[in-house]
N, C-alpha and C. Protein backbone atom coordinates (compact mmCIF):
# COMPACT_ATOMS: atom_id res chain seq x y z
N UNK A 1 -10.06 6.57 7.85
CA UNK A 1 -9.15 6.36 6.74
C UNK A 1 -9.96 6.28 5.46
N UNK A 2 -9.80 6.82 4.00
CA UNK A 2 -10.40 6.69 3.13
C UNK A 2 -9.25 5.71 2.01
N UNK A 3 -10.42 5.16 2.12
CA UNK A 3 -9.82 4.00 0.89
C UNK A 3 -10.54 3.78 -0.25
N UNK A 4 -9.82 2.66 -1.53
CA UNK A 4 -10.90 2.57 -2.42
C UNK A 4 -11.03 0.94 -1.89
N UNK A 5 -12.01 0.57 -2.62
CA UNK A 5 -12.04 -1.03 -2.21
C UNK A 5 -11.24 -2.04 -3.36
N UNK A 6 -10.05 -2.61 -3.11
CA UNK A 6 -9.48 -3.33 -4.24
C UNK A 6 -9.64 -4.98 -4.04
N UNK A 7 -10.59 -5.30 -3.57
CA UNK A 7 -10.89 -6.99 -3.06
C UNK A 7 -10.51 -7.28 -4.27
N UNK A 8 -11.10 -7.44 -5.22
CA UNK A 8 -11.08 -7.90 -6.02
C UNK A 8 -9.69 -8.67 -7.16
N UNK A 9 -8.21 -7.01 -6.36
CA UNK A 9 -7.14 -7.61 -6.82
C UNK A 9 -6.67 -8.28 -6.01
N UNK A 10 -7.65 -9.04 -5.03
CA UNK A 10 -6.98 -10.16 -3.63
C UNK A 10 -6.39 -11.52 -4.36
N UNK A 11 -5.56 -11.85 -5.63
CA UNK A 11 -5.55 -12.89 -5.48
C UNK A 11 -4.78 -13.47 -5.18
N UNK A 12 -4.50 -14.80 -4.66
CA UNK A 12 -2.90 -15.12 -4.56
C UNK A 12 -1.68 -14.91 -5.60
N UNK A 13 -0.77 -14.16 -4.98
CA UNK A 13 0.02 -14.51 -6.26
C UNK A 13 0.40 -12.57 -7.14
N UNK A 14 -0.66 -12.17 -6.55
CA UNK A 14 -0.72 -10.86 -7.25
C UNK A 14 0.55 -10.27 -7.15
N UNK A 15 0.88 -9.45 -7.64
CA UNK A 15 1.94 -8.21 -7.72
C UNK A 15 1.36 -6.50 -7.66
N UNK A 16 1.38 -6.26 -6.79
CA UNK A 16 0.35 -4.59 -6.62
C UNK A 16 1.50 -3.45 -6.69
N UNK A 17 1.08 -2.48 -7.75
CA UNK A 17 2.65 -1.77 -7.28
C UNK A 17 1.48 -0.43 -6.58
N UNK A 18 2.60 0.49 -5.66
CA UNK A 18 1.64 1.40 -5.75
C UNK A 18 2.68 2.65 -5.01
N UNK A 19 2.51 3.87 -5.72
CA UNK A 19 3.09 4.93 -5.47
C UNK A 19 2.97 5.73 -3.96
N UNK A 20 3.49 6.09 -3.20
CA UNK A 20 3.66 5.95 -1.99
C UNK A 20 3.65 7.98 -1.35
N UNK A 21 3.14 8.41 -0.72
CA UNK A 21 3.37 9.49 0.13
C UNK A 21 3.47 9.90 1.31
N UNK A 22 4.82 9.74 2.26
CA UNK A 22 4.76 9.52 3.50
C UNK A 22 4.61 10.71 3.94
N UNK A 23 4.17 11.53 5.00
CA UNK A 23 4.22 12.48 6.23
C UNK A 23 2.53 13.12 5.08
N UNK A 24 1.97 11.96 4.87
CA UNK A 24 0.42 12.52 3.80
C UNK A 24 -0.41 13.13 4.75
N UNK A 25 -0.31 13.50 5.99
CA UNK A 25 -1.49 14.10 6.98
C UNK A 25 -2.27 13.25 7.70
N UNK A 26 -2.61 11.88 6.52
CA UNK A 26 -3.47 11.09 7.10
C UNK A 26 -3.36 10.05 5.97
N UNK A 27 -3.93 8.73 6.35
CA UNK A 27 -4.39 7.05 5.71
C UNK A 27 -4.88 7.46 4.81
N UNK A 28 -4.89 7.30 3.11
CA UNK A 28 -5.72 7.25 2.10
C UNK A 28 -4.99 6.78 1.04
N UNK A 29 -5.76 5.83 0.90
CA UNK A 29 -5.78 4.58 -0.80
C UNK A 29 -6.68 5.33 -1.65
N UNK A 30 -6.03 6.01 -2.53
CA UNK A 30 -7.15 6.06 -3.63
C UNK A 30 -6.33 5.46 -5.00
N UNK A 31 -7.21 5.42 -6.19
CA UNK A 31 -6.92 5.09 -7.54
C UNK A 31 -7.22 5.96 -8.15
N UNK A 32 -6.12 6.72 -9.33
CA UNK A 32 -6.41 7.68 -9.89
C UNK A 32 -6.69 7.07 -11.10
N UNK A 33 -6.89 7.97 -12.48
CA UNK A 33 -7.78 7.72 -13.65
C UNK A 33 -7.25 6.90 -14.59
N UNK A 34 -5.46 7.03 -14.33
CA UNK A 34 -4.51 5.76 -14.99
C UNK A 34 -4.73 4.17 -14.54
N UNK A 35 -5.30 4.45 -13.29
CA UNK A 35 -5.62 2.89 -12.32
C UNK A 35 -4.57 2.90 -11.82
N UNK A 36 -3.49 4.04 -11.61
CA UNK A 36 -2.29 3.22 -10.18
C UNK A 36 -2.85 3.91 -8.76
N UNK A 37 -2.39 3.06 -8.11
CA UNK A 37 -2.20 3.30 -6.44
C UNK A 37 -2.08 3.83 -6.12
N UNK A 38 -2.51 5.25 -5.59
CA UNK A 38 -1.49 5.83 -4.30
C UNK A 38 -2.27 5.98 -3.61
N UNK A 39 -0.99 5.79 -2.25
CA UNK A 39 -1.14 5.64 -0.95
C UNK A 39 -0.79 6.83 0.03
N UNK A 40 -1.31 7.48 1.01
CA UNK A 40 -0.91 8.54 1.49
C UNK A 40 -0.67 7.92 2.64
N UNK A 41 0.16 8.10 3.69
CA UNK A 41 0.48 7.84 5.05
C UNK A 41 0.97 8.99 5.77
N UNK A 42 0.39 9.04 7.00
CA UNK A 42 0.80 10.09 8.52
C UNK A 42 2.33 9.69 8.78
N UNK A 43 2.36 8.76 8.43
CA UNK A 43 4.02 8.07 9.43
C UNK A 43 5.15 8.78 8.40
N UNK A 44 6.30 8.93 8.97
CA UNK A 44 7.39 9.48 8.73
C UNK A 44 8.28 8.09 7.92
N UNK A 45 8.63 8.14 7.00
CA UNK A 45 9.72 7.11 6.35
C UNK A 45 11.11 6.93 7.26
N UNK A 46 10.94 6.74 8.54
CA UNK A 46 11.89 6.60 8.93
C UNK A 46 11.91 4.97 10.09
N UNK A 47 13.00 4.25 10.55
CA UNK A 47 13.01 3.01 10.76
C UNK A 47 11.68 1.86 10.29
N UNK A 48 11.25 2.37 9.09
CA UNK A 48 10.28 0.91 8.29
C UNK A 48 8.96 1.70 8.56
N UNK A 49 8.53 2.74 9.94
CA UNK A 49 7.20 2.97 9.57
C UNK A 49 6.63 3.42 8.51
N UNK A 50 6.83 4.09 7.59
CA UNK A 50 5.86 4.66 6.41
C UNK A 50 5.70 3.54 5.92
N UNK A 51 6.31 2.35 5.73
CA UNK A 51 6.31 0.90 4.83
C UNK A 51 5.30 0.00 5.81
N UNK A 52 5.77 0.12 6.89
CA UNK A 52 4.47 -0.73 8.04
C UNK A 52 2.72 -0.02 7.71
N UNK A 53 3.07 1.37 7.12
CA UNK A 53 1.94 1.41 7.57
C UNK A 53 1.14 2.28 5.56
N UNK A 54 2.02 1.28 4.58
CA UNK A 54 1.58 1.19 3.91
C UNK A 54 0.73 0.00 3.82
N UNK A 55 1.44 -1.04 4.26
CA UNK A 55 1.12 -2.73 4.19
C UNK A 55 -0.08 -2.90 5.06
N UNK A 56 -0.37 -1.82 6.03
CA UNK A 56 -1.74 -2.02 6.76
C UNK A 56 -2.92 -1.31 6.09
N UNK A 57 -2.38 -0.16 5.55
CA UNK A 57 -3.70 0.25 4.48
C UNK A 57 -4.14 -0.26 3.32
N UNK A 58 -2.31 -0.91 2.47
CA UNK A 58 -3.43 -1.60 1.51
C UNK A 58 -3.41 -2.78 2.17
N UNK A 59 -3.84 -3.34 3.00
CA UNK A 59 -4.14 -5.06 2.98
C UNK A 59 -5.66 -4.78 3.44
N UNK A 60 -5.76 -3.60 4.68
CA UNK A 60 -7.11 -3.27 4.40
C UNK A 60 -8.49 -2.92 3.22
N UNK A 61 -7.37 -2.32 1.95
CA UNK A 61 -8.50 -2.13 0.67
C UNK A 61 -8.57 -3.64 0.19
N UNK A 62 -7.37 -4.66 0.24
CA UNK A 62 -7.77 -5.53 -0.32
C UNK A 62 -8.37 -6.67 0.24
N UNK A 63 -8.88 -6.16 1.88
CA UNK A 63 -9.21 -6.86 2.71
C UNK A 63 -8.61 -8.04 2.63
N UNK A 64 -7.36 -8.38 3.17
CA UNK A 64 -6.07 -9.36 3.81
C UNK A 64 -6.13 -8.98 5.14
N UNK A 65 -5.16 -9.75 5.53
CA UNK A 65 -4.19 -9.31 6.50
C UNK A 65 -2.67 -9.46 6.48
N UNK A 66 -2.04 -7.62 7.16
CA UNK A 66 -1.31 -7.40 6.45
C UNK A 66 0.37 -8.34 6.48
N UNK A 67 0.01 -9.36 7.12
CA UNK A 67 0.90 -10.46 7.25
C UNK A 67 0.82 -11.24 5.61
N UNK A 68 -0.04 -11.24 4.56
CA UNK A 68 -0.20 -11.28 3.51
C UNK A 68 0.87 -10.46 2.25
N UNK A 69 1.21 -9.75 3.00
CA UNK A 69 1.54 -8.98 1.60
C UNK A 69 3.69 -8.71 2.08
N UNK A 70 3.35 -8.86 1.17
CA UNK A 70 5.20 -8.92 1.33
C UNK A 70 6.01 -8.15 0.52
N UNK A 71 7.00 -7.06 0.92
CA UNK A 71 7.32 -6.29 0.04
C UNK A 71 8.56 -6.55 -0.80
N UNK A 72 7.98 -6.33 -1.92
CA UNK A 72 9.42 -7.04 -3.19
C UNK A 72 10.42 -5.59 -3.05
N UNK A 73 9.98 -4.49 -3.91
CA UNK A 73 10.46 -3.97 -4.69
C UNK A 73 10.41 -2.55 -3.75
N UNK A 74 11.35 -1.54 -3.55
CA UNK A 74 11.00 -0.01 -3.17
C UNK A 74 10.77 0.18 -1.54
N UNK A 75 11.88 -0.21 -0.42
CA UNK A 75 11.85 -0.41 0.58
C UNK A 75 11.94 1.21 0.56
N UNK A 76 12.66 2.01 0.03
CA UNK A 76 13.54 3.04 0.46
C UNK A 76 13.06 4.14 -0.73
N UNK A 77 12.00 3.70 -1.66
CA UNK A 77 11.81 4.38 -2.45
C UNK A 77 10.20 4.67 -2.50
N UNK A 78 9.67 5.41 -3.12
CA UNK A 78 8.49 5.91 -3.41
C UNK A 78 7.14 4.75 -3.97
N UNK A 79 8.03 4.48 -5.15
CA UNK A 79 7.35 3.36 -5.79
C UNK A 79 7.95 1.96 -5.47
N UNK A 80 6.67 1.43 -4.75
CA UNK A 80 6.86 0.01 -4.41
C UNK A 80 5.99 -0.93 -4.77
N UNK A 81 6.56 -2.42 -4.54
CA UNK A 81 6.06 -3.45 -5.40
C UNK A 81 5.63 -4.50 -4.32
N UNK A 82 4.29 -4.93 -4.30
CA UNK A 82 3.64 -6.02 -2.79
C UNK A 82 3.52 -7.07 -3.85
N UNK A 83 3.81 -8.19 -3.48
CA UNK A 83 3.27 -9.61 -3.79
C UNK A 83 2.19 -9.66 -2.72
N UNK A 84 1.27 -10.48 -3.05
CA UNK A 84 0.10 -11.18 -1.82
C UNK A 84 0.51 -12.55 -2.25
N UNK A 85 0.54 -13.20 -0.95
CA UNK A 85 0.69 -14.29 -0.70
C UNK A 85 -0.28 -15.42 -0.72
């Protein structure tokens, strides 16, 4: 999986938004030159996986676990919004 490393936005409390691409081929967090998110995922947006398996890639860049991160905003949509806990 290629990721960037976002420890740093580990803090409690945070709000991460990050733009989303499901059926992406494969796992990849990168940050483009604006500084937003996107996330690519293999999984299909269908019964919660593309969202399960956003919350496992980024909790991995921000090294959590993904029981940490809780989704506010964009269940069903592209752009979504994680609180960390």
């Amino acid at each position: 999986m290629d990721r960037a490393d976002l420890r740093a936005l580990a803090q409690p409390g945070a709000r991460i938004a990050v733009r989303v691409t499901p059926r992406g081929g494969r796992d990849a967090l990168t940050v483009d030159q604006d500084g937003r998110i996107l996330i690519r995922v293999a999984a299909a947006p269908t019964d919660g996986k593309a969202n399960d398996a956003v919350r496992r890639v980024l909790a991995a860049a921000l090294g959590v676990a993904p029981s940490r991160l809780t989704l506010l905003r964009g269940a069903a949509a592209r752009d979504k919004l994680f609180l960390l806990d």
